[in-house]
Protein backbone atom coordinates (compact mmCIF):
# COMPACT_ATOMS: atom_id res chain seq x y z
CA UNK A 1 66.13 105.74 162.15
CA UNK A 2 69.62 106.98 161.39
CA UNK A 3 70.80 103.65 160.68
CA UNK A 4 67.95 102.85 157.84
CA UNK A 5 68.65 105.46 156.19
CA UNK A 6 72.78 105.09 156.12
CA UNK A 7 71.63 101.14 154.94
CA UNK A 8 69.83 102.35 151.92
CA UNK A 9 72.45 104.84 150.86
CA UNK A 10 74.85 102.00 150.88
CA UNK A 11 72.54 99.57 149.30
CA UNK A 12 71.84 102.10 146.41
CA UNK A 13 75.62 102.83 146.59
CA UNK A 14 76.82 99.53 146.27
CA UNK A 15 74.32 99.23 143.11
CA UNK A 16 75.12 102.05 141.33
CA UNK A 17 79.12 101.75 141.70
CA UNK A 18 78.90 97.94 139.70
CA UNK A 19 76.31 100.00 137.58
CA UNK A 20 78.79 102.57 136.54
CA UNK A 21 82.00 99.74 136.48
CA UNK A 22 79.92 97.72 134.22
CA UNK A 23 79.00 100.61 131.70
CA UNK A 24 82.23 101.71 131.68
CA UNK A 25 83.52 98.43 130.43
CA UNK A 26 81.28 98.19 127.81
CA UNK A 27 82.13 101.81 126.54
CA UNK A 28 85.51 100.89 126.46
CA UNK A 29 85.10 97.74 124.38
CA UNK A 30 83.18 99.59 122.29
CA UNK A 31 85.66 101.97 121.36
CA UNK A 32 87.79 99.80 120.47
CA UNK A 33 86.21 98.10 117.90
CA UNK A 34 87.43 99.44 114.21
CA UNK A 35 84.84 100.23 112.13
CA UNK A 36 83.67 97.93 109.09
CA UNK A 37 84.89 99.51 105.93
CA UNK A 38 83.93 97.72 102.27
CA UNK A 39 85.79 98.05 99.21
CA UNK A 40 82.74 97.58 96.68
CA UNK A 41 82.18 100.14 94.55
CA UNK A 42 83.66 102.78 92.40
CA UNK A 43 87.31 104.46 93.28
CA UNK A 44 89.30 106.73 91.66
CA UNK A 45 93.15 106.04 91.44
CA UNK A 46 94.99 109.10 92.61
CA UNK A 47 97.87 110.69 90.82
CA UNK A 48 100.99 111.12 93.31
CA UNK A 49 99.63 114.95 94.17
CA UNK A 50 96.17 113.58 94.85
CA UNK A 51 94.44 114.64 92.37
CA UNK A 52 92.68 112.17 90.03
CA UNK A 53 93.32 110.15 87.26
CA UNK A 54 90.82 109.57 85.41
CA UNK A 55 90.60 105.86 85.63
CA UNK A 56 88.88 104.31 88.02
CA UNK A 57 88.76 100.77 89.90
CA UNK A 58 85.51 98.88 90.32
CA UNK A 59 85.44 96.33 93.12
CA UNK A 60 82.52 94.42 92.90
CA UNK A 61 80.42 91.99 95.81
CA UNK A 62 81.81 88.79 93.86
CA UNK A 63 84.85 89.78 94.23
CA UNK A 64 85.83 90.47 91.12
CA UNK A 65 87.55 94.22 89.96
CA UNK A 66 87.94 96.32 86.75
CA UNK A 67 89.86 99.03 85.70
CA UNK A 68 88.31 101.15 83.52
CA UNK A 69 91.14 104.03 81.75
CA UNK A 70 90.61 107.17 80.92
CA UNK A 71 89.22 106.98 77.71
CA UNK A 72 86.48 104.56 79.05
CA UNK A 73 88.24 101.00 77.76
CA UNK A 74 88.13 98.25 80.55
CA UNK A 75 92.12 98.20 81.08
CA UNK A 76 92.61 95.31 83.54
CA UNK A 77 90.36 92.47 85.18
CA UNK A 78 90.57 90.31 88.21
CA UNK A 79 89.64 89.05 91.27
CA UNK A 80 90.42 90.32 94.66
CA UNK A 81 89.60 89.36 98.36
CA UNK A 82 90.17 91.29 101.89
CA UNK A 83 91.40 89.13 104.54
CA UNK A 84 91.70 91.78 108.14
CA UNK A 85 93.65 94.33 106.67
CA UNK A 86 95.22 92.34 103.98
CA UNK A 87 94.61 92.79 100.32
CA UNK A 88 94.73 89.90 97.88
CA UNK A 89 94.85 90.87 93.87
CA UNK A 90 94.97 88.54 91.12
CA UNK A 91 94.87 89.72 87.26
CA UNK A 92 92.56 87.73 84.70
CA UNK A 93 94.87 88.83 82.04
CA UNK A 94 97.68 85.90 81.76
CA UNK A 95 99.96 88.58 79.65
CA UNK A 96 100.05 91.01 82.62
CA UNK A 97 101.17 89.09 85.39
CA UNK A 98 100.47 85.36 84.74
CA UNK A 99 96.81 84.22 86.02
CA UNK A 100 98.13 82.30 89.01
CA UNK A 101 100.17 85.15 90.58
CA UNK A 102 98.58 86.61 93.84
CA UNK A 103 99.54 89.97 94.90
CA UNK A 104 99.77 90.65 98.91
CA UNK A 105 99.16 94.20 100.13
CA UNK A 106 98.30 95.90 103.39
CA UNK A 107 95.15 97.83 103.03
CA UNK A 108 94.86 101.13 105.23
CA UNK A 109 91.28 102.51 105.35
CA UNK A 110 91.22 106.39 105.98
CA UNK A 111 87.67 106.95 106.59
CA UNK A 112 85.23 105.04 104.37
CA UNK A 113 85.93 107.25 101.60
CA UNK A 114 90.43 107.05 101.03
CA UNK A 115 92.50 103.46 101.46
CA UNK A 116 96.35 103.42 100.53
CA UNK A 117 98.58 99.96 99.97
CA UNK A 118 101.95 99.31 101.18
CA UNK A 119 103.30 95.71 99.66
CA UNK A 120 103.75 92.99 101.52
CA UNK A 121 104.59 90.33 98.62
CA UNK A 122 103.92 91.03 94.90
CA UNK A 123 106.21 89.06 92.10
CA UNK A 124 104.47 90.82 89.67
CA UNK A 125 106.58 94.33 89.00
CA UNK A 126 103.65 95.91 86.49
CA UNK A 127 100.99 95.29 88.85
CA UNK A 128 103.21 96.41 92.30
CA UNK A 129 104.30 99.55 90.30
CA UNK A 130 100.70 99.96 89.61
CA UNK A 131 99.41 99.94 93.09
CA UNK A 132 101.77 100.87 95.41
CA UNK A 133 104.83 102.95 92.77
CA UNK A 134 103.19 105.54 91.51
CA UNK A 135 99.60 105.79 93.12
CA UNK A 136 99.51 106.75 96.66
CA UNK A 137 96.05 105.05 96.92
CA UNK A 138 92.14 105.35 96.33
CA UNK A 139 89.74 107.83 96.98
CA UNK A 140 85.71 106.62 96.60
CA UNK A 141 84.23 108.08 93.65
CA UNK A 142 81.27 110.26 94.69
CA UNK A 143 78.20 110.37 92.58
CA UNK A 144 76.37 114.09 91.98
């Protein structure tokens, strides 16, 4: 009697420790997986104390972008594309940076709601002083 009972201990033991392995393991994956972030939609550009603006960056789904200033004129136009955490920019305007010239950037996402560049490759000095000299990044524009 003693020994059926020490069997099925062990046989629920040794099904509950691969159990337990098993879920652990799949935790763990799990936690490392970054979460998805998306650049479409409306963000403000920051001034270097955080605080914004007033102009504000549109990304849009077909990967296309405008700047709209301050006093509501569309200011620049483009496209864009996010490869990992790699930023691609290109300006529409041919008088701003030429319309073949890619800018590279590394795109940190703080939360869904804040991303800052840091350059990676940008021959374009107005556009590079734009994104990464004077604003320290993006905040998501939050509708009322």
């Amino acid at each position: 009697m003693m020994k059926r009972k020490l069997s099925t201990t062990n046989l629920k033991l040794s099904l509950l420790i691969p159990f337990i392995i098993a879920t652990i393991f799949i935790a763990t994956i799990f936690a490392f997986v970054p979460p998805k972030y998306s650049l479409i939609g409306q963000w403000s550009l920051l001034q270097p104390d955080g605080t914004p603006t007033g102009e504000y960056v549109f990304f849009k789904k077909d990967s296309t972008y405008f700047i709209s200033l301050a006093n509501g004129q569309i200011g620049e136009r483009g496209t864009y594309f996010l490869k990992n955490s790699i930023f691609f920019i290109k300006n529409m305007n041919e008088h701003a940076c030429g319309k073949e010239y890619w800018g590279k950037y590394n795109l940190a996402f703080y939360g869904n709601d804040s991303v800052h560049f840091t350059i990676v490759e940008d021959t374009c000095t107005a556009r590079r002083t734009d994104i990464v000299g004077y604003n320290p990044g993006m905040k998501r524009y939050k509708t009322k």
